[in-house]
N, C-alpha and C. Protein backbone atom coordinates (compact mmCIF):
# COMPACT_ATOMS: atom_id res chain seq x y z
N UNK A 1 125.03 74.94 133.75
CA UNK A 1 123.94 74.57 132.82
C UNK A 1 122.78 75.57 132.85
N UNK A 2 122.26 75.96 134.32
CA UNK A 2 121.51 77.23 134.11
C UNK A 2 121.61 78.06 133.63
N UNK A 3 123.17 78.27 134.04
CA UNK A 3 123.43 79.89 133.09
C UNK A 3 123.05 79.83 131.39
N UNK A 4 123.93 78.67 131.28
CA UNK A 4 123.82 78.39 129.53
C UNK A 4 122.65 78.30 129.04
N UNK A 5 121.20 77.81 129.60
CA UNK A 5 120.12 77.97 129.18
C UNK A 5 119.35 79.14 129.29
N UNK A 6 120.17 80.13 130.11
CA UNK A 6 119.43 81.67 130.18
C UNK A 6 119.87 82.84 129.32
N UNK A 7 121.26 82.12 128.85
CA UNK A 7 122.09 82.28 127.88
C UNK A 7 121.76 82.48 126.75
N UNK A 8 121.03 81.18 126.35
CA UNK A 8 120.45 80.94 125.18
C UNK A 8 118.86 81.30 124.79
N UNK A 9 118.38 81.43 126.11
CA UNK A 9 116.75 82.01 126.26
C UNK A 9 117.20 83.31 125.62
N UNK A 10 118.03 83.98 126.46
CA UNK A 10 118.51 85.31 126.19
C UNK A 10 118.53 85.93 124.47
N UNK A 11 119.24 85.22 124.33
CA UNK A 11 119.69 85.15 122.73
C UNK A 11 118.84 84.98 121.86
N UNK A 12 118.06 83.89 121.88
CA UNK A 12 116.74 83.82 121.35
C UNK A 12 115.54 85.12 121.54
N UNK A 13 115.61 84.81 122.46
CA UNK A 13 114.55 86.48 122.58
C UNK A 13 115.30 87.72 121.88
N UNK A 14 116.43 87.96 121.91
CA UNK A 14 117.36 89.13 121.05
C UNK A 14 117.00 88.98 119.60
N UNK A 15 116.98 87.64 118.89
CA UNK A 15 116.78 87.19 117.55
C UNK A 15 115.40 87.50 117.17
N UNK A 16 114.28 87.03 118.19
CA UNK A 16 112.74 87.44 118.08
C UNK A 16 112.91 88.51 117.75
N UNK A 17 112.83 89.82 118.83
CA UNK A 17 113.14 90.99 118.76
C UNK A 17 113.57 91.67 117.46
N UNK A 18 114.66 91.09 117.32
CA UNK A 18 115.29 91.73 115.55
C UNK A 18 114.31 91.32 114.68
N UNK A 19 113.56 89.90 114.77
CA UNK A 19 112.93 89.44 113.81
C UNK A 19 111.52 90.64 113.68
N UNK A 20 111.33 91.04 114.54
CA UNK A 20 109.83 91.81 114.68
C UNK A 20 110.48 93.24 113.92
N UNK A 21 111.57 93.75 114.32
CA UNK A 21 111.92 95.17 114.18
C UNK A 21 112.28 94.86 112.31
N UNK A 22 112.71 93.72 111.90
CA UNK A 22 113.15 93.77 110.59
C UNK A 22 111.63 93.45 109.82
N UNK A 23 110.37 92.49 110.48
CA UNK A 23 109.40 93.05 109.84
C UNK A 23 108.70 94.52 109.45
N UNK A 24 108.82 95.04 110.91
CA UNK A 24 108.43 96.77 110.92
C UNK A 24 108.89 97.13 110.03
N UNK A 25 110.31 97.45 109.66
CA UNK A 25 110.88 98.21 108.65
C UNK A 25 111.03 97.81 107.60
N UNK A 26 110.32 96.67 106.86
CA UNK A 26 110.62 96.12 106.11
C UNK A 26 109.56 97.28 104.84
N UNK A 27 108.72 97.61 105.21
CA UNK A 27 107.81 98.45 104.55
C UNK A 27 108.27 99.75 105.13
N UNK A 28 108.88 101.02 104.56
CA UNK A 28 109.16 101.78 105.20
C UNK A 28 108.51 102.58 104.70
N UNK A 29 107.12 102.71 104.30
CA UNK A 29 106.24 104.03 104.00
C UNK A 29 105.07 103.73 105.08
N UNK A 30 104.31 104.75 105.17
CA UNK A 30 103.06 104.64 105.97
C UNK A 30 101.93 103.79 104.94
N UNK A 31 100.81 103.10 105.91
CA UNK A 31 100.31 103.05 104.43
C UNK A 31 98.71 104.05 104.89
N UNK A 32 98.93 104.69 106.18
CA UNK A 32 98.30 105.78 105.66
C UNK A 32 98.43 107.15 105.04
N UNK A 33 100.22 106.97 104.24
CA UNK A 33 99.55 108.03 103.24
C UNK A 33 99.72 107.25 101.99
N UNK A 34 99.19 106.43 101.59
CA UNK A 34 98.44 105.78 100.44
C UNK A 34 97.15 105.29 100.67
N UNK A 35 96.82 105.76 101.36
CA UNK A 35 95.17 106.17 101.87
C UNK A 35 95.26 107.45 101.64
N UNK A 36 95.50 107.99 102.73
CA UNK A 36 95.62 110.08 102.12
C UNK A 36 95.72 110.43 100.69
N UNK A 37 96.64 109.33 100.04
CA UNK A 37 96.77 110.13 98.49
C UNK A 37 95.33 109.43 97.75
N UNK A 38 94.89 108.36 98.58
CA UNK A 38 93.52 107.63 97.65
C UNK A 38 92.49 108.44 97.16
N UNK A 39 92.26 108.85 98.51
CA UNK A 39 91.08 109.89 99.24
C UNK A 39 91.23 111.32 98.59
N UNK A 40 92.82 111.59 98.33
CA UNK A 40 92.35 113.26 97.62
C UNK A 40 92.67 113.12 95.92
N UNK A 41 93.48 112.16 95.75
CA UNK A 41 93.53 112.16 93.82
C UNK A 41 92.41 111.01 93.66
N UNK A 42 92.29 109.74 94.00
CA UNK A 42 91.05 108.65 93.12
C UNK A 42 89.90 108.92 93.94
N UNK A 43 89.24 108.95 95.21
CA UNK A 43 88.22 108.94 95.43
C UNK A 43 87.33 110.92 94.82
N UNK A 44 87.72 111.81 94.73
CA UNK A 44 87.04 112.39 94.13
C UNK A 44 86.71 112.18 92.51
N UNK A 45 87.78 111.48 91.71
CA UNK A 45 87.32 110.95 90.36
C UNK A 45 86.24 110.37 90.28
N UNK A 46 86.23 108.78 91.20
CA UNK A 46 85.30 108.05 91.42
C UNK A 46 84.07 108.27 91.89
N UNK A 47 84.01 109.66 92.56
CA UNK A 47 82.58 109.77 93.02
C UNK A 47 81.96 110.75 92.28
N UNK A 48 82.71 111.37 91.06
CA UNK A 48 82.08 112.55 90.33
C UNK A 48 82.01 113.57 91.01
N UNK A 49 83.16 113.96 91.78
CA UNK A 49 83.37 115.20 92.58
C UNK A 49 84.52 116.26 91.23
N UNK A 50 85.14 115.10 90.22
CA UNK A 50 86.36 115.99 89.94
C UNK A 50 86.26 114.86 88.67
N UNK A 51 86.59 115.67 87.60
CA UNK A 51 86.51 114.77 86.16
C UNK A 51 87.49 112.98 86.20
N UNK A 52 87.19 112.13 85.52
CA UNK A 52 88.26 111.23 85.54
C UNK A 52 88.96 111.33 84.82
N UNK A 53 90.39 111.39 85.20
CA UNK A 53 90.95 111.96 83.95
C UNK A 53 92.47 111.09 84.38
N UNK A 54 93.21 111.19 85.34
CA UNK A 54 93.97 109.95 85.87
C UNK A 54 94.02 109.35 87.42
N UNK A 55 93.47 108.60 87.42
CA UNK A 55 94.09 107.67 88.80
C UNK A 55 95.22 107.12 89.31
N UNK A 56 95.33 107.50 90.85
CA UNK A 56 96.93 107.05 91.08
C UNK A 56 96.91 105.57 91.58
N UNK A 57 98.04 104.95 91.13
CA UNK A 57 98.32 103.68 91.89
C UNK A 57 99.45 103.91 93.17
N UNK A 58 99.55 103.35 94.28
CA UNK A 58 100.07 102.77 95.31
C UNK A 58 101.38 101.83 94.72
N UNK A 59 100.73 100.86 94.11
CA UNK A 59 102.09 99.88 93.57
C UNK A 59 102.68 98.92 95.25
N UNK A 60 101.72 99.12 96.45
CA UNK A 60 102.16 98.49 97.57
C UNK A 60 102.00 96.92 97.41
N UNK A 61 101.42 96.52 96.68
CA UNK A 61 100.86 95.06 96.94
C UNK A 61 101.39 94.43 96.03
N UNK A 62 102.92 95.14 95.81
CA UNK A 62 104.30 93.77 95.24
C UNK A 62 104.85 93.61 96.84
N UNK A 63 104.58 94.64 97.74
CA UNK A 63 105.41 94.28 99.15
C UNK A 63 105.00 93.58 100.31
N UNK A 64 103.33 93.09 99.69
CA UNK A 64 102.49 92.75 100.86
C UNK A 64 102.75 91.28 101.12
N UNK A 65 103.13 90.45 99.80
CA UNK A 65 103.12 89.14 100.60
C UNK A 65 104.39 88.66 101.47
N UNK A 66 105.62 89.60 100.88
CA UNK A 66 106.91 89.62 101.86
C UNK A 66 107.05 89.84 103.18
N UNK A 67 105.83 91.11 103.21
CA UNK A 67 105.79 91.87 104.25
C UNK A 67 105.00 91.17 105.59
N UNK A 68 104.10 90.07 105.01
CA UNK A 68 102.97 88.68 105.89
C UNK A 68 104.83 87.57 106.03
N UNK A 69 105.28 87.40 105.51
CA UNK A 69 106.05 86.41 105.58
C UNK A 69 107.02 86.80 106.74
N UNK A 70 107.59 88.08 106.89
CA UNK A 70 108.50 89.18 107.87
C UNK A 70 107.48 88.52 109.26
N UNK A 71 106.19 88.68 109.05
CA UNK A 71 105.44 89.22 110.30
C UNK A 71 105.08 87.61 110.85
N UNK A 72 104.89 86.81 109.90
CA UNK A 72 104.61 85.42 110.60
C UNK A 72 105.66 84.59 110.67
N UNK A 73 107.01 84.74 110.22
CA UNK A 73 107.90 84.31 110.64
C UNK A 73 108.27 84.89 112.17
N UNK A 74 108.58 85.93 112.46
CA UNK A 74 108.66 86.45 113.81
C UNK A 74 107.56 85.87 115.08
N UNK A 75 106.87 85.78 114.29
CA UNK A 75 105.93 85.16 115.29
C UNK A 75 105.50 83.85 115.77
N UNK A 76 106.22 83.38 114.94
CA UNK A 76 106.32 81.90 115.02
C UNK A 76 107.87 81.77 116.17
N UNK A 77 108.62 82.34 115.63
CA UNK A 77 110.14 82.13 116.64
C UNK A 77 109.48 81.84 118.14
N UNK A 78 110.13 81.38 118.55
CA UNK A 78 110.68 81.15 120.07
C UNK A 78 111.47 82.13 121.04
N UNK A 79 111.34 83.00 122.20
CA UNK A 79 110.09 82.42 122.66
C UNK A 79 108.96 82.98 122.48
N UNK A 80 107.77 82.96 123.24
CA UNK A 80 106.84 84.11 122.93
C UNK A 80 106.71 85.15 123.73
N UNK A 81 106.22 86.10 122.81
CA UNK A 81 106.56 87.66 122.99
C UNK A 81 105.13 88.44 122.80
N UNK A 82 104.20 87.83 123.81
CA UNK A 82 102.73 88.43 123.26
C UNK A 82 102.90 90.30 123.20
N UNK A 83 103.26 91.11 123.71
CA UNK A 83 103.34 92.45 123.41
C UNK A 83 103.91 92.56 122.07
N UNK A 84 104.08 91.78 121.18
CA UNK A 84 104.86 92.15 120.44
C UNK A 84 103.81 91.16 118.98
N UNK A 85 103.95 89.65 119.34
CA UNK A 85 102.87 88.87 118.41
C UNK A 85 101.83 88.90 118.37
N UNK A 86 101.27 89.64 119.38
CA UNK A 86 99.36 89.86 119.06
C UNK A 86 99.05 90.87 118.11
N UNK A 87 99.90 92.17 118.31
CA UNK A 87 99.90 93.19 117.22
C UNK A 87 100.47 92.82 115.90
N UNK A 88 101.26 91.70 115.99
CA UNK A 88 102.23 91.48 114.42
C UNK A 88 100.53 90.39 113.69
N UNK A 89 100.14 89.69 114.95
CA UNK A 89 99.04 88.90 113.77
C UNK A 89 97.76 90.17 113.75
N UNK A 90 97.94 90.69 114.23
CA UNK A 90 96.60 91.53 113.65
C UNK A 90 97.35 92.30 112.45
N UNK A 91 98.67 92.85 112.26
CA UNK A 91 98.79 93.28 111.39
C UNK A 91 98.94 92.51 110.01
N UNK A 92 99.53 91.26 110.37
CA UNK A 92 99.62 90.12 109.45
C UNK A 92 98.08 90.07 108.82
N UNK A 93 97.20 90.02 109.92
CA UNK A 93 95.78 89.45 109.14
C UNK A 93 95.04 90.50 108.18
N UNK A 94 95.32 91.92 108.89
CA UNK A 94 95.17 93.14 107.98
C UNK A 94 95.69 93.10 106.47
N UNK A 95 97.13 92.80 106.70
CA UNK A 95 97.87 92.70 105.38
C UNK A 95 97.21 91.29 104.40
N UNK A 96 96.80 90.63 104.84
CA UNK A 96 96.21 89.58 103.82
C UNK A 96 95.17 89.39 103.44
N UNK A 97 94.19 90.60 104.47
CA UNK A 97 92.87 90.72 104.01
C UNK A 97 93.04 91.55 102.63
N UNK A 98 93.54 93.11 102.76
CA UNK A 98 93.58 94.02 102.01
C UNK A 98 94.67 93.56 100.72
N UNK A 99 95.50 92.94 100.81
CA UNK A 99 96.44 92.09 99.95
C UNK A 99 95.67 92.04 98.64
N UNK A 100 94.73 91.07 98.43
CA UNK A 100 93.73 90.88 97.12
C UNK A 100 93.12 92.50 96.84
N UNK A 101 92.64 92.95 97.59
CA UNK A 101 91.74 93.78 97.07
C UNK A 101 92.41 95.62 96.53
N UNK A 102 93.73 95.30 96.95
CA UNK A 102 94.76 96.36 96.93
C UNK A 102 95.28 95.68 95.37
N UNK A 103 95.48 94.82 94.75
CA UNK A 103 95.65 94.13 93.98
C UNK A 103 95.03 94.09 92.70
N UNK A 104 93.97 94.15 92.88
CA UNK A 104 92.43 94.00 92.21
C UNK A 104 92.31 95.78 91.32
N UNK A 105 92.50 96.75 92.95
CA UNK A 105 92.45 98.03 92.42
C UNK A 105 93.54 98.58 91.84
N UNK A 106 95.01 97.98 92.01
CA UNK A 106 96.00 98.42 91.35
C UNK A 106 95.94 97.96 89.63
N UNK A 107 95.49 96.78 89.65
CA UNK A 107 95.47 96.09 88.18
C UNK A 107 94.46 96.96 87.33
N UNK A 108 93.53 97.21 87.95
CA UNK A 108 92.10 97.89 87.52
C UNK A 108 93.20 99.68 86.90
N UNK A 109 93.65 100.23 87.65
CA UNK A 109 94.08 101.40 87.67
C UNK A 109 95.54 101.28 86.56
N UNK A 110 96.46 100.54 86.89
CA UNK A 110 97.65 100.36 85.93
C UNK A 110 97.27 99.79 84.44
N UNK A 111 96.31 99.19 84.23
CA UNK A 111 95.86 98.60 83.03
C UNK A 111 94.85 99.89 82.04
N UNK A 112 94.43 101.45 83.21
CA UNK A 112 93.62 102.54 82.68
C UNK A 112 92.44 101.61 82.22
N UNK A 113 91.52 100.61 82.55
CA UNK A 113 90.65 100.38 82.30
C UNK A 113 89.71 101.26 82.93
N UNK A 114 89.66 101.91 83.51
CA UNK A 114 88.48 102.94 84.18
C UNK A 114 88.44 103.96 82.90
N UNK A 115 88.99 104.13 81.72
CA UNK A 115 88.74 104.72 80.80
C UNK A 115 87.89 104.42 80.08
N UNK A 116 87.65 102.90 79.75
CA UNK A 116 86.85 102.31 79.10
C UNK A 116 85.64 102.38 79.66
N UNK A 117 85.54 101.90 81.10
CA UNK A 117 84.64 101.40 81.83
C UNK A 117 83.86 102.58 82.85
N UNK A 118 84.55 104.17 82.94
CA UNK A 118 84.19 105.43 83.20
C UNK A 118 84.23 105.55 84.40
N UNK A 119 85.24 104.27 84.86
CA UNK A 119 85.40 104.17 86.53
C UNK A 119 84.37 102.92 87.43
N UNK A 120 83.30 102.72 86.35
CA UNK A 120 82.28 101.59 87.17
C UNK A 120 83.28 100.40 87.87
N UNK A 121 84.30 99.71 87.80
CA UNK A 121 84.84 98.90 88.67
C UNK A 121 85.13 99.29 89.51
N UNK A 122 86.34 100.77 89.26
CA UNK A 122 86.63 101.56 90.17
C UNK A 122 85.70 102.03 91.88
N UNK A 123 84.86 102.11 90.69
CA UNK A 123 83.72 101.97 92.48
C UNK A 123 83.15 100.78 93.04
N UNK A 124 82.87 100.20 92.13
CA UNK A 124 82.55 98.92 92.76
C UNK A 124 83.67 98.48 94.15
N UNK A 125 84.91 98.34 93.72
CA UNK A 125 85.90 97.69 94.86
C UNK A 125 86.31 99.28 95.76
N UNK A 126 86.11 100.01 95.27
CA UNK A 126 86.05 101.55 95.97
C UNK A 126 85.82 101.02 97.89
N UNK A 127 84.60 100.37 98.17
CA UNK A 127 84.36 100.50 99.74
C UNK A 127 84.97 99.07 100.38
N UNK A 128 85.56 97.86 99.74
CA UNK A 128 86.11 97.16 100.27
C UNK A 128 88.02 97.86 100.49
N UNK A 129 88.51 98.80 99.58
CA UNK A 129 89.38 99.35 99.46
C UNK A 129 89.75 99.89 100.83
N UNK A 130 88.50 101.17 100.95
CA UNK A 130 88.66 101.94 101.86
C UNK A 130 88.91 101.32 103.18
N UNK A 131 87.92 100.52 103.04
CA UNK A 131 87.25 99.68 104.79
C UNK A 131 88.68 98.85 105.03
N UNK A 132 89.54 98.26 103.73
CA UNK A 132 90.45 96.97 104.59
C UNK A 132 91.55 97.90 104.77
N UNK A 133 92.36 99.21 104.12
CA UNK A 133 93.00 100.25 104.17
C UNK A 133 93.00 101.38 105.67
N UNK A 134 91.74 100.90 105.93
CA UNK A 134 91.14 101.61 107.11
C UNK A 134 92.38 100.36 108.66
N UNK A 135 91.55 99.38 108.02
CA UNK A 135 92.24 98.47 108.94
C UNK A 135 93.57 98.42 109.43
N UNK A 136 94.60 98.23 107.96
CA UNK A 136 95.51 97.90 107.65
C UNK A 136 96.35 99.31 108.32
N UNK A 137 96.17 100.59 108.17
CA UNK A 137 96.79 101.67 108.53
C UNK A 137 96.52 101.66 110.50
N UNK A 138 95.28 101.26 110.91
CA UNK A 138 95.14 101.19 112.63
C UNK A 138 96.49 99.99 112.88
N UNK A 139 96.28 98.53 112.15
CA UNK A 139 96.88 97.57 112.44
C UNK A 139 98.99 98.42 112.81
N UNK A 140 99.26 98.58 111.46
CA UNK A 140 100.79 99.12 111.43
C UNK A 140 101.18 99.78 112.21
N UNK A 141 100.31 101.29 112.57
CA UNK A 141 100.26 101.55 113.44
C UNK A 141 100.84 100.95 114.92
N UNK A 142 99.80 100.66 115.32
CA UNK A 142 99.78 99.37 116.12
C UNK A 142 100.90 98.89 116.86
N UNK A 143 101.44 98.27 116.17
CA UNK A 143 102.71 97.56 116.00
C UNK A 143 103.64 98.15 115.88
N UNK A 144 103.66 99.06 115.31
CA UNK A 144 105.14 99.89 115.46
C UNK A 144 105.20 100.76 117.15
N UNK A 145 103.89 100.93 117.55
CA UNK A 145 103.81 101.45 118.56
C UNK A 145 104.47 100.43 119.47
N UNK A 146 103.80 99.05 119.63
CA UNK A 146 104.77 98.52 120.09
C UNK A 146 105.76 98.39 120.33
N UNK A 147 106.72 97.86 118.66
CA UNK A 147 107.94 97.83 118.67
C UNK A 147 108.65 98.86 119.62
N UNK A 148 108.07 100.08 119.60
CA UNK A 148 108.83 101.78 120.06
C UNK A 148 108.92 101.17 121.60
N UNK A 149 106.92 100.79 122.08
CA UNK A 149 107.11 100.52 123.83
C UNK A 149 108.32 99.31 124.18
N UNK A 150 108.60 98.47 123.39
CA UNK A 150 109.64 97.55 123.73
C UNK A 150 110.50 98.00 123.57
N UNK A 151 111.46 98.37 122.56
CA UNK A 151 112.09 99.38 122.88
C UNK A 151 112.58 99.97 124.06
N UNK A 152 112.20 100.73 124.28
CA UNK A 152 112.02 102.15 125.08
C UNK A 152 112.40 101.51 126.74
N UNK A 153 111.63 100.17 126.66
CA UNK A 153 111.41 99.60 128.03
C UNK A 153 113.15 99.10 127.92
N UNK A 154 113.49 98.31 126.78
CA UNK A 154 114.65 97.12 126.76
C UNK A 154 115.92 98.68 127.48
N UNK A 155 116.02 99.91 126.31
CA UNK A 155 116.68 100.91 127.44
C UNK A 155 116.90 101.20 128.39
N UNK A 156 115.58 100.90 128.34
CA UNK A 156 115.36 101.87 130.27
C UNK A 156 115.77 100.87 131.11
N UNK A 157 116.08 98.99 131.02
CA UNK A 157 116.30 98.13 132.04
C UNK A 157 117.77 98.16 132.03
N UNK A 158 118.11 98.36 130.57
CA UNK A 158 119.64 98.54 130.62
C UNK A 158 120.69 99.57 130.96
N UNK A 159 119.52 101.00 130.38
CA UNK A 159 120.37 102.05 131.81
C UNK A 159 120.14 102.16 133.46
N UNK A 160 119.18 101.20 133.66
CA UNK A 160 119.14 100.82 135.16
C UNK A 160 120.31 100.25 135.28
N UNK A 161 120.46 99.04 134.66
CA UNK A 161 121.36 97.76 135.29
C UNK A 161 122.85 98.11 135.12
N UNK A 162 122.82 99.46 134.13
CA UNK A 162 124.66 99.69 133.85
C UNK A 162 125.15 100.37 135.04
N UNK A 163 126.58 100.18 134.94
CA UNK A 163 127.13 100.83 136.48
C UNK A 163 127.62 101.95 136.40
N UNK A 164 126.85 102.46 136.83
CA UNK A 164 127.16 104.18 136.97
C UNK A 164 128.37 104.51 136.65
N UNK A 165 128.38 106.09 135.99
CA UNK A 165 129.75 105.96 135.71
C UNK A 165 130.86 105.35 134.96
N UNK A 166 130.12 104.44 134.08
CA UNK A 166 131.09 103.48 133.30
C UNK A 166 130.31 104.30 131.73
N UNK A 167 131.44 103.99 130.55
CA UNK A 167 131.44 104.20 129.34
C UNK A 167 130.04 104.15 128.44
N UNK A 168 129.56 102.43 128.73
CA UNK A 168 128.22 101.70 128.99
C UNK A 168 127.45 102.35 129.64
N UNK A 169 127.34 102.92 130.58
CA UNK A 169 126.12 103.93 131.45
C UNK A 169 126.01 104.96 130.68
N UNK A 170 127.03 105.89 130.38
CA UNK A 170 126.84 107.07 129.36
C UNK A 170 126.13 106.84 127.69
N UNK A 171 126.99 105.79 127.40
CA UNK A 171 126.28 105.75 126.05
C UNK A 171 124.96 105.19 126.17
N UNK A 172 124.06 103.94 126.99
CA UNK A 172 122.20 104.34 127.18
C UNK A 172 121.82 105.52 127.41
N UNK A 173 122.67 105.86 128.11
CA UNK A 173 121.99 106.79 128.69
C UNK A 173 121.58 108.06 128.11
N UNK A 174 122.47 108.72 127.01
CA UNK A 174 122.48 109.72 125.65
C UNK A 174 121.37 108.95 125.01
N UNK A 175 121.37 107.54 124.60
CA UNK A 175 120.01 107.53 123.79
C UNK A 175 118.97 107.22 124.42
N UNK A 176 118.87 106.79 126.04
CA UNK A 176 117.33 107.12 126.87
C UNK A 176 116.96 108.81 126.81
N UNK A 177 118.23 109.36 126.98
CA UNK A 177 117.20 110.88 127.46
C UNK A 177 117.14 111.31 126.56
N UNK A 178 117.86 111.27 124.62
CA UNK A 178 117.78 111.51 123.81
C UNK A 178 116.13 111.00 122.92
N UNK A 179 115.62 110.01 123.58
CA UNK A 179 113.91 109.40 123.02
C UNK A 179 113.37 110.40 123.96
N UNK A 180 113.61 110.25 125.21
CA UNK A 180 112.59 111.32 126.06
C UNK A 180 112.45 112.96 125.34
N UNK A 181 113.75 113.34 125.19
CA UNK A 181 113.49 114.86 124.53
C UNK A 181 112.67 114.69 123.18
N UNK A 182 112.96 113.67 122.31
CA UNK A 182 112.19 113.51 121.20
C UNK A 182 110.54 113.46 121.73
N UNK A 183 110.73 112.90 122.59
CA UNK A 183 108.86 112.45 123.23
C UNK A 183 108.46 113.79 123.12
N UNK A 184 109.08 114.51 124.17
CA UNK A 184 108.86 116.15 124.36
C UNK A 184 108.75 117.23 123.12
N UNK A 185 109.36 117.23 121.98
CA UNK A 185 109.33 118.05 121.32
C UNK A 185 108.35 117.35 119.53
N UNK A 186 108.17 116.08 120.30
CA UNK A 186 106.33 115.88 118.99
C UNK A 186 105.51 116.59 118.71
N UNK A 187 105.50 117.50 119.67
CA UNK A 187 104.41 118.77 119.46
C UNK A 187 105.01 119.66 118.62
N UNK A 188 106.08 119.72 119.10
CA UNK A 188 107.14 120.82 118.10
C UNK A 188 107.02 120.51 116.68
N UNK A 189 107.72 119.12 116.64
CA UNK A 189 108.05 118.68 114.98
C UNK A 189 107.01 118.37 114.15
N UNK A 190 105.63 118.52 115.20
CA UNK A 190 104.73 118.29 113.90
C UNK A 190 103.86 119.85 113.97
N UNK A 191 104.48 120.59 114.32
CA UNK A 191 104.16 122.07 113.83
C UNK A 191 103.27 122.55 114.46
N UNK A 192 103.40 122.56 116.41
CA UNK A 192 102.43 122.71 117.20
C UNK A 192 103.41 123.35 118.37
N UNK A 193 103.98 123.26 117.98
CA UNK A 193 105.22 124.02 119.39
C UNK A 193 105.22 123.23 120.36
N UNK A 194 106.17 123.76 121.37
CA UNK A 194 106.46 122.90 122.95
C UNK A 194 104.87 122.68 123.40
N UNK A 195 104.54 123.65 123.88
CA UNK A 195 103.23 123.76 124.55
C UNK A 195 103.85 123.36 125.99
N UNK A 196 102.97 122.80 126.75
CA UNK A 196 103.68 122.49 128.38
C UNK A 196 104.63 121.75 128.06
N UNK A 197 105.09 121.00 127.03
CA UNK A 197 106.28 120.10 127.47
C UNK A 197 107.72 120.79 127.25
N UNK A 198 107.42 122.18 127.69
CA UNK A 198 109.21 123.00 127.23
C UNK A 198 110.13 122.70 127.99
N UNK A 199 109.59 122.46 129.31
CA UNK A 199 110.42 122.35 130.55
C UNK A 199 110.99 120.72 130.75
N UNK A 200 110.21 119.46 130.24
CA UNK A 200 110.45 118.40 129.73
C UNK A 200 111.58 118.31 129.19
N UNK A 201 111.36 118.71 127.69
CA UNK A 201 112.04 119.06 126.83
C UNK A 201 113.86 119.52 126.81
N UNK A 202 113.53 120.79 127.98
CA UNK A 202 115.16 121.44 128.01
C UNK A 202 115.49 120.45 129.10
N UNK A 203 114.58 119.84 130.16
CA UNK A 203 115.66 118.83 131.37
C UNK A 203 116.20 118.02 130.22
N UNK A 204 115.05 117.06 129.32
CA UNK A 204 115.60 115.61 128.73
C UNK A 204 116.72 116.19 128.11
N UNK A 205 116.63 117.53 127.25
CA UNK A 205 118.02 117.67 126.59
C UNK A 205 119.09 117.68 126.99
N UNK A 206 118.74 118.68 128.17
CA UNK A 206 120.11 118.75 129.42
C UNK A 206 120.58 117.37 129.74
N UNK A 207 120.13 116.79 130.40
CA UNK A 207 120.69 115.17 130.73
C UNK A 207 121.10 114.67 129.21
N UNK A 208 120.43 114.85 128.41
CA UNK A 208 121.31 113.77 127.06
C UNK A 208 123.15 114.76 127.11
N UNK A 209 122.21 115.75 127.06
CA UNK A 209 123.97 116.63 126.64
C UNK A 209 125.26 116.05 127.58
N UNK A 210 124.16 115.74 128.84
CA UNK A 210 125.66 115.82 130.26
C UNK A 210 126.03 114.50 130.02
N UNK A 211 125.19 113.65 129.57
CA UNK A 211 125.44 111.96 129.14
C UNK A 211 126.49 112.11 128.18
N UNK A 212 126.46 112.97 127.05
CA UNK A 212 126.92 112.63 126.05
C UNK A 212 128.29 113.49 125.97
N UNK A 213 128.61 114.44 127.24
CA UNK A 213 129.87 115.18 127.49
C UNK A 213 130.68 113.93 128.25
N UNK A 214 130.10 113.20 129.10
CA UNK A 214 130.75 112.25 130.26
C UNK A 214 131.24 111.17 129.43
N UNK A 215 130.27 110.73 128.22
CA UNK A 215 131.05 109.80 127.54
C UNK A 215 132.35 110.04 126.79
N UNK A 216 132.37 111.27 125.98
CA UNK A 216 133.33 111.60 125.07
C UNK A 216 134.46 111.54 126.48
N UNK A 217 134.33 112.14 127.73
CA UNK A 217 135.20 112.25 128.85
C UNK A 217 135.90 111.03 128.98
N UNK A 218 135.42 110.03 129.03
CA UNK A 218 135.52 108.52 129.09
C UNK A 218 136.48 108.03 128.17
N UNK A 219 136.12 107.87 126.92
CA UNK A 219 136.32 107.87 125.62
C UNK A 219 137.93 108.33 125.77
N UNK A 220 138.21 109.89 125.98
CA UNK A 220 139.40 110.04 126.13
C UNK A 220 140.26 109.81 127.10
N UNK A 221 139.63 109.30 128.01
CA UNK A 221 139.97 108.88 129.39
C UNK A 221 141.02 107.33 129.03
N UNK A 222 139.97 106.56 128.39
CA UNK A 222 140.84 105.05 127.74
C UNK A 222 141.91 105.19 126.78
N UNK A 223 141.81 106.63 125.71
CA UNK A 223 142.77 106.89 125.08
C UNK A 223 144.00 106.95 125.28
């Protein structure tokens, strides 16, 4: 009976888990770059830096109330998972603040009433825009950071606990040292080079490679 209830704890927490990771991805753009694109095509219109001539819409806030429903369903499941639900309701609360007012400025912008009106609404909701956008991009953030630290951790207990040497040990183990080399070469991929982490970098690769030679070894080994 113990087992079966650790069984089922087990399982349940696996379902949470998916439930959080299928909110994350449920929006698969940043929404700070629909801030970035705000800030360099509509906010110079709006402030008379650059003629008005067209404003861009986002079009995000057909995905926002799905995207609160992803995040408070997960968080409601069983059991609780505070590393994981404190960041989903701050992002939840982000998303329903900015929800209306992302709404407000899309209608304003898709309808070209700032033609008529020479942009005066446009600024008006201009600093509630920025400020809940501001939020909403720290919040996602956030949370995905999470998701990654859980993650990362659920790996690392499971290439502990696998038994050396087995099929199962090789394959965590290619995708633990395969996140670590990724860790290492962020500097790289965002156009900054190794810097100190080269030596990081070539161990984590080395170990993914020898992981991922021992498995195929395996692999043909059962063949």
């Amino acid at each position: 009976q113990p087992q079966e209830s650790q069984s089922t704890a087990e399982q349940d927490g696996i379902a949470k888990y998916n439930a959080h990771v299928e909110a994350a991805n449920y929006v698969t753009y940043s929404f700070g770059e629909d801030l970035a694109k705000y800030k360099k095509y509509n906010q110079p219109q709006l402030d008379g830096k650059k003629p008005l001539e067209e404003l861009y819409s986002s079009g995000s806030s057909s995905a926002m109330t799905t995207l609160q429903d992803f995040l408070d369903k997960a968080i409601a499941m069983k059991p609780p998972m505070p590393e994981l639900d404190q960041p989903a309701r701050d992002y939840s609360d982000a998303v329903a603040k900015a929800t209306p007012v992302i709404r407000d400025l899309e209608n304003y912008i898709n309808s070209k009433s700032y033609s008529s009106d020479n942009g005066a609404k446009g600024r008006e909701l201009q600093p509630a825009y920025l400020s809940s956008m501001e939020k909403l991009v720290v919040a996602q953030a956030n949370y995905l950071n999470a998701i990654d630290a859980k993650d990362r951790a659920r790996i690392k207990a499971e290439f502990d606990k696998a038994e050396k040497d087995s099929l199962a040990y090789y394959r965590i183990g290619s995708i633990y040292y395969l996140k670590e080399s990724m860790d290492a070469a962020s500097g790289f991929l965002n156009g900054e080079g190794l810097g100190d982490k080269k030596e990081a970098f070539k161990t984590s690769l080395d170990q993914f490679n020898a992981m991922m030679t021992s498995y195929d070894t395996k692999m043909r080994e059962r063949n």
